[in-house]
Protein backbone atom coordinates (compact mmCIF):
# COMPACT_ATOMS: atom_id res chain seq x y z
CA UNK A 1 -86.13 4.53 71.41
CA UNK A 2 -87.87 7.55 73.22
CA UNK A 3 -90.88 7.31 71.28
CA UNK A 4 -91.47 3.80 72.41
CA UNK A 5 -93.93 4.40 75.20
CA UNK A 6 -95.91 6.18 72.44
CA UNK A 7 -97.47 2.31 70.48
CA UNK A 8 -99.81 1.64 73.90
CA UNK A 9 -101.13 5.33 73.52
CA UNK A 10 -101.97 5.42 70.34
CA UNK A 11 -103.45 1.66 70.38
CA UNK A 12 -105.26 3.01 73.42
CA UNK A 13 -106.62 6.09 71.50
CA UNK A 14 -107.16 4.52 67.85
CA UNK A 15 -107.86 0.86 68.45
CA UNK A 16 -109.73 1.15 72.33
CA UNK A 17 -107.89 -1.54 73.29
CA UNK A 18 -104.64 -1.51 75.83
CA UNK A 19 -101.53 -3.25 75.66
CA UNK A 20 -98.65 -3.61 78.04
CA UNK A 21 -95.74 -1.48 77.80
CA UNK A 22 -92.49 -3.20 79.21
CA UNK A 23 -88.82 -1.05 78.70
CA UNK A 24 -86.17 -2.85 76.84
CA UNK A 25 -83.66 -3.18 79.95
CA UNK A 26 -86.75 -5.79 81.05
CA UNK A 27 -87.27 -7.15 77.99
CA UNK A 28 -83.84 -7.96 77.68
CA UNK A 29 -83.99 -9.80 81.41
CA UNK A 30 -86.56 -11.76 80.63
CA UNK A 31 -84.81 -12.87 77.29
CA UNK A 32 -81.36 -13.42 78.86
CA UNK A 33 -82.99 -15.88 81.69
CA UNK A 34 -82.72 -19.72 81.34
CA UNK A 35 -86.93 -20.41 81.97
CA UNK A 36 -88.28 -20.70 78.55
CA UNK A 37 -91.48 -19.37 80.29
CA UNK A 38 -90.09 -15.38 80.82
CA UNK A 39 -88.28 -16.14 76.80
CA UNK A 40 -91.61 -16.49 75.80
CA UNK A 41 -93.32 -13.71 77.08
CA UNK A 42 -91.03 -11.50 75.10
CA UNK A 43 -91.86 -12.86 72.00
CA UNK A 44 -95.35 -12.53 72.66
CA UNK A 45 -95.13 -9.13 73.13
CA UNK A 46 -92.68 -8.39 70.26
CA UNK A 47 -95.84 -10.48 68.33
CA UNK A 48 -98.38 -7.86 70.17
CA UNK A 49 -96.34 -4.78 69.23
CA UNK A 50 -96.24 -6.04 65.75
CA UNK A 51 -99.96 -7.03 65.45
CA UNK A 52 -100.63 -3.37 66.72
CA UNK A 53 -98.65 -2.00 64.22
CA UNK A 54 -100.40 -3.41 61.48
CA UNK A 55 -104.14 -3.00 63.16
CA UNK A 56 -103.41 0.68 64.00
CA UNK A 57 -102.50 0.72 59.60
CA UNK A 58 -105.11 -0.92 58.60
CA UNK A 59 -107.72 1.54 60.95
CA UNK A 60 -106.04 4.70 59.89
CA UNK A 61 -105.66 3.51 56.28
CA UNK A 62 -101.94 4.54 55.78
CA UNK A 63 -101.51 2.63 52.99
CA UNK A 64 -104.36 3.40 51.04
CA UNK A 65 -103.86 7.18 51.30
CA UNK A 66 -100.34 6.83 50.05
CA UNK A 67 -101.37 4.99 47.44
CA UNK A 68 -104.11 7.56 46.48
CA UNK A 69 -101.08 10.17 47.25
CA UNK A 70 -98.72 8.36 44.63
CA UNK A 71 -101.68 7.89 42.07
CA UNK A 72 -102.43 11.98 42.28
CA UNK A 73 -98.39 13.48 42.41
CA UNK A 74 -97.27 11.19 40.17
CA UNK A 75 -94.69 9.71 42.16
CA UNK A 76 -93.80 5.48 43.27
CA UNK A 77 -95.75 3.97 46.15
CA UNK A 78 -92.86 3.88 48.08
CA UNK A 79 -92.33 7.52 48.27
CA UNK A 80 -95.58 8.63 48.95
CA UNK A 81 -95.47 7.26 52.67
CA UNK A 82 -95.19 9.94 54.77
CA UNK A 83 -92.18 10.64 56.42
CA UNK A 84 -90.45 9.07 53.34
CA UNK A 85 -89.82 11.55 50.78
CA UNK A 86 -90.19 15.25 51.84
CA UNK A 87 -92.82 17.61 50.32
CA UNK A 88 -90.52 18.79 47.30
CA UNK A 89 -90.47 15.38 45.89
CA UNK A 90 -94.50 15.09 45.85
CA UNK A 91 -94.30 18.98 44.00
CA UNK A 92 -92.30 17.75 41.35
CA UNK A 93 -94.12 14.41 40.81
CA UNK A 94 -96.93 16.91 40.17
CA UNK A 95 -95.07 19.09 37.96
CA UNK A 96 -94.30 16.18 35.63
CA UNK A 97 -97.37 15.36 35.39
CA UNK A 98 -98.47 18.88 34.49
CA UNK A 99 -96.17 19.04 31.85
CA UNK A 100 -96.65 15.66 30.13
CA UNK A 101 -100.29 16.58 30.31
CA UNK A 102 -99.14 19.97 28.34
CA UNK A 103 -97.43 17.99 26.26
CA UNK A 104 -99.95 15.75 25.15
CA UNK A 105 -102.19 18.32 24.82
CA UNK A 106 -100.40 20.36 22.64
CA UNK A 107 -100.02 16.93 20.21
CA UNK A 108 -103.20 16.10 20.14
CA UNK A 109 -104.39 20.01 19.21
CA UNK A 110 -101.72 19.51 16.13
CA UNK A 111 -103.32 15.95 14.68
CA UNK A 112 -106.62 17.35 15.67
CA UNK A 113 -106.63 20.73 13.98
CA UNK A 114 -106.67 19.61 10.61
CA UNK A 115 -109.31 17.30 8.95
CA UNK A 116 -108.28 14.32 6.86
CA UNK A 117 -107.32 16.83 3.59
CA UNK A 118 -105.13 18.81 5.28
CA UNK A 119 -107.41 21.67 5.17
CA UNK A 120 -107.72 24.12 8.62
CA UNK A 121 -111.04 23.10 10.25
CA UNK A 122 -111.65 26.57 10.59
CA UNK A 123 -111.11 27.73 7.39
């Protein structure tokens, strides 16, 4: 993946802490040799790169902004991560909302606007 080199940067710049970057063609080496010892080290840096992923989520709270996203447009958790769903997806989440608010509105002004007789509150 191009990006790849990208994880120790940002770990670097959100976390100040460094981790090792190692390309795949050495990763793979290390996997593919018979000493347990170099088979090892790869999974503890597949474990690093994970643990990074989920420290560098928990510091920029990614999760609890797309849940605060999907609570105001209306829309599942799920597509409220960024980079999910695109932008029109969010609008109409909010549009529905609008309108069932409308909606809602405009029952409650016809139950409300007469008192128990029947007679117009205004009149």
């Amino acid at each position: 993946h191009p990006n790849a080199s990208y994880q120790p940067a940002l770990v670097s710049s959100v976390l100040n802490k460094r981790i090792p970057f190692h390309d795949d063609l050495l990763l793979t080496r290390w996997y593919g040799s018979k000493n347990g010892l170099e088979c090892w080290r790869v999974v503890e840096y597949r474990l690093l790169q994970a643990m990074s992923n989920v420290l560098l989520l928990d510091e920029l709270d990614v999760l609890g902004r797309a849940g605060e996203a999907a609570r105001l447009s209306g829309v599942e958790f799920s597509q409220s991560i960024p980079g999910i769903r695109g932008s029109q997806y969010k609008v109409e989440g909010v549009l529905l909302r609008a309108l069932q608010s409308v909606q809602s509105n405009e029952r409650g002004e016809k139950k409300g606007s007469k008192n128990s007789k029947g007679d117009n509150w205004h009149g």
